[in-house]
C-alpha atoms as a PDB file:
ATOM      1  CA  UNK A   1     -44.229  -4.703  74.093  1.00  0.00           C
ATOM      2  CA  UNK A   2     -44.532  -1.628  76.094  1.00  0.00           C
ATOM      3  CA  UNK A   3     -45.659   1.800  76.501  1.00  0.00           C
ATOM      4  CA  UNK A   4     -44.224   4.529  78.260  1.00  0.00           C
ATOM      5  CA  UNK A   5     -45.499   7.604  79.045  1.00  0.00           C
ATOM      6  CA  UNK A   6     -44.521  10.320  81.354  1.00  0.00           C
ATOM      7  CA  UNK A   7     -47.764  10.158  83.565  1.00  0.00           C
ATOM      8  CA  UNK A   8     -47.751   8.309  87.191  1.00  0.00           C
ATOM      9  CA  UNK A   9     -47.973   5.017  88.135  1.00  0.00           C
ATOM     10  CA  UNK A  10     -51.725   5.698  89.586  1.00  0.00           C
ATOM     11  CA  UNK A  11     -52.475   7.417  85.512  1.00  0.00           C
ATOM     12  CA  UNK A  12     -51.003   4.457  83.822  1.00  0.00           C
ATOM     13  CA  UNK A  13     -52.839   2.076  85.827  1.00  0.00           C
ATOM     14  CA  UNK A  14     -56.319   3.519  85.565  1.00  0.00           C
ATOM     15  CA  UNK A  15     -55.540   3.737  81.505  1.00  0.00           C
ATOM     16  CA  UNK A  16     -54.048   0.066  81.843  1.00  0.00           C
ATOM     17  CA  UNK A  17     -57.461  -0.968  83.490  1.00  0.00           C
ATOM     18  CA  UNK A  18     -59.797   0.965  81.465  1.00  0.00           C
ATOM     19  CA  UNK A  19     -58.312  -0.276  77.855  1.00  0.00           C
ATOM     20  CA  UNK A  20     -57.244  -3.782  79.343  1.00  0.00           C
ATOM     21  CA  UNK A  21     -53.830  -3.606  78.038  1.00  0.00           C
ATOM     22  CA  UNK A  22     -51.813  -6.788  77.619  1.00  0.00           C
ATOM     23  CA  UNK A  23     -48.356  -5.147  78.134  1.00  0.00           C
ATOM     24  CA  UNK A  24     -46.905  -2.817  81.071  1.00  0.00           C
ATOM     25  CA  UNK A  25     -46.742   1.487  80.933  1.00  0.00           C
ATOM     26  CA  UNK A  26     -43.414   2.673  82.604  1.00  0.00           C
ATOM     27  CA  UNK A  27     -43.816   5.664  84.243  1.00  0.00           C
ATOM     28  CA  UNK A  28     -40.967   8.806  82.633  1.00  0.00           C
ATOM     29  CA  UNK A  29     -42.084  10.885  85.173  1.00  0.00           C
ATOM     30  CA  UNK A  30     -38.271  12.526  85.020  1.00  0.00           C
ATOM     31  CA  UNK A  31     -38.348  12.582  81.690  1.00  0.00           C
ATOM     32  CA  UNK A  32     -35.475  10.576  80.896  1.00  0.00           C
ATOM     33  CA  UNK A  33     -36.305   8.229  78.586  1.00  0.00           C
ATOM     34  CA  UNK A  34     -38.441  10.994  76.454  1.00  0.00           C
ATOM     35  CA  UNK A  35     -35.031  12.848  76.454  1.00  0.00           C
ATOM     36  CA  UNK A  36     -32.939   9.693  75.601  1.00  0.00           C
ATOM     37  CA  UNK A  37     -34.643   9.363  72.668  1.00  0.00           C
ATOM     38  CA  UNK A  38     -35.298  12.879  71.739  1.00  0.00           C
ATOM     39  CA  UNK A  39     -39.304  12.869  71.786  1.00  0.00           C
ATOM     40  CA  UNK A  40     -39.280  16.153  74.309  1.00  0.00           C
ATOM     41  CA  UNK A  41     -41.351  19.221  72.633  1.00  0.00           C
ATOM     42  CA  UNK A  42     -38.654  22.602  72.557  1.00  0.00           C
ATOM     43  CA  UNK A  43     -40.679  23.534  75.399  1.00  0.00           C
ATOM     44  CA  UNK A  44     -39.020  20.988  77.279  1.00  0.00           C
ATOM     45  CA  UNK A  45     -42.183  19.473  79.222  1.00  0.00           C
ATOM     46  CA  UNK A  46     -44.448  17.928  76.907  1.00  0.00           C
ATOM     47  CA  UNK A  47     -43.951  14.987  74.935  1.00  0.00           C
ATOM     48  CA  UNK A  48     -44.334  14.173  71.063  1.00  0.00           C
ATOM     49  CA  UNK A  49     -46.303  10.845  70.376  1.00  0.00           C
ATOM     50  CA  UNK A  50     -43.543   8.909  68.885  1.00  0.00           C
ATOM     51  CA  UNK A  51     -43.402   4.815  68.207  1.00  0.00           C
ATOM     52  CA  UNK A  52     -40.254   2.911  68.785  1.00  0.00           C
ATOM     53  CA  UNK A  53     -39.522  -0.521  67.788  1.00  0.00           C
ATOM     54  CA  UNK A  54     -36.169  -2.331  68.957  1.00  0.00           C
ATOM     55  CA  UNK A  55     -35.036  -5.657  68.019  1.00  0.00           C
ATOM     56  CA  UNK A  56     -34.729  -7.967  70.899  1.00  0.00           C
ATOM     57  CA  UNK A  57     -30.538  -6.882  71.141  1.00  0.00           C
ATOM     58  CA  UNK A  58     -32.070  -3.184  72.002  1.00  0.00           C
ATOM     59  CA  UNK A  59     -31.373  -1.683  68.517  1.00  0.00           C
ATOM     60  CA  UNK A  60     -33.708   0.966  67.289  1.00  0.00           C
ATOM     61  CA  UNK A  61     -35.419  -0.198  64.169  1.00  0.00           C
ATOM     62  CA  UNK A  62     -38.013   1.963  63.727  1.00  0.00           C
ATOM     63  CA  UNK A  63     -39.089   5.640  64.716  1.00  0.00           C
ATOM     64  CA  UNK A  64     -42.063   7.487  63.654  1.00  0.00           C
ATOM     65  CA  UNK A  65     -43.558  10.552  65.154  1.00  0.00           C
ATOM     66  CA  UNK A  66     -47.197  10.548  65.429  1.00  0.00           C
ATOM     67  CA  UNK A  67     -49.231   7.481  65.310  1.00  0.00           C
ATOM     68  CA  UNK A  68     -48.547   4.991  62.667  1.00  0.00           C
ATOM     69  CA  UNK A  69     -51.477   3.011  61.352  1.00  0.00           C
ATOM     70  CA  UNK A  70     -51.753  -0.736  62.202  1.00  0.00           C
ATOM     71  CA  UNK A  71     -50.555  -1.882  58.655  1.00  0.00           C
ATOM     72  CA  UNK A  72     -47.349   0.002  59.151  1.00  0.00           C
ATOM     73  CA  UNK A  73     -46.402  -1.357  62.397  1.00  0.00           C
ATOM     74  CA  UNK A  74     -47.390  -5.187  61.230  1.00  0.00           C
ATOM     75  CA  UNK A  75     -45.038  -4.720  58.436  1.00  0.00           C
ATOM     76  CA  UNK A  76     -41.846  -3.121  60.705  1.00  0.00           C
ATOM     77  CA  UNK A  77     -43.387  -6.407  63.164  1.00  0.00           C
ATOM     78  CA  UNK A  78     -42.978  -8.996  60.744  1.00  0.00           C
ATOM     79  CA  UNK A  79     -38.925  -7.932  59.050  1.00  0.00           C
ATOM     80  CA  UNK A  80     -37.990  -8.229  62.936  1.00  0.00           C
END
């Protein structure tokens, strides 16, 4: 698993630290990935809470905007 999120590396770690994640945040700072996968806001600088899940070739399997609850994301967890 991982997050990313276009904050810094300093941001990420400090959130890392303070929730004790198990898994690493990459830092978008460009952007790129949030444009990759088309998460970008039409304002072009903030970023729409989306979840992606891809199978362990890289396919996308799942996409949702917003935050899906836990039940949701078990379920897309256990068909992969």
């Amino acid at each position: 698993m991982l997050a990313v999120n276009p904050g810094s590396l300093a941001s990420h770690g400090r959130f890392a630290d303070k929730y004790q994640l198990p898994f690493p945040l990459l830092a978008d700072t460009e952007r790129k990935a949030a444009t990759a996968y088309g998460v970008l806001k039409p304002n072009g600088k903030s970023i729409q809470r989306t979840v992606v899940v891809l199978d362990k070739e890289g396919v996308v399997r799942y996409v949702k905007q917003g935050m899906p609850s836990t039940q949701e994301l078990l379920e897309v967890l256990e068909k992969l």
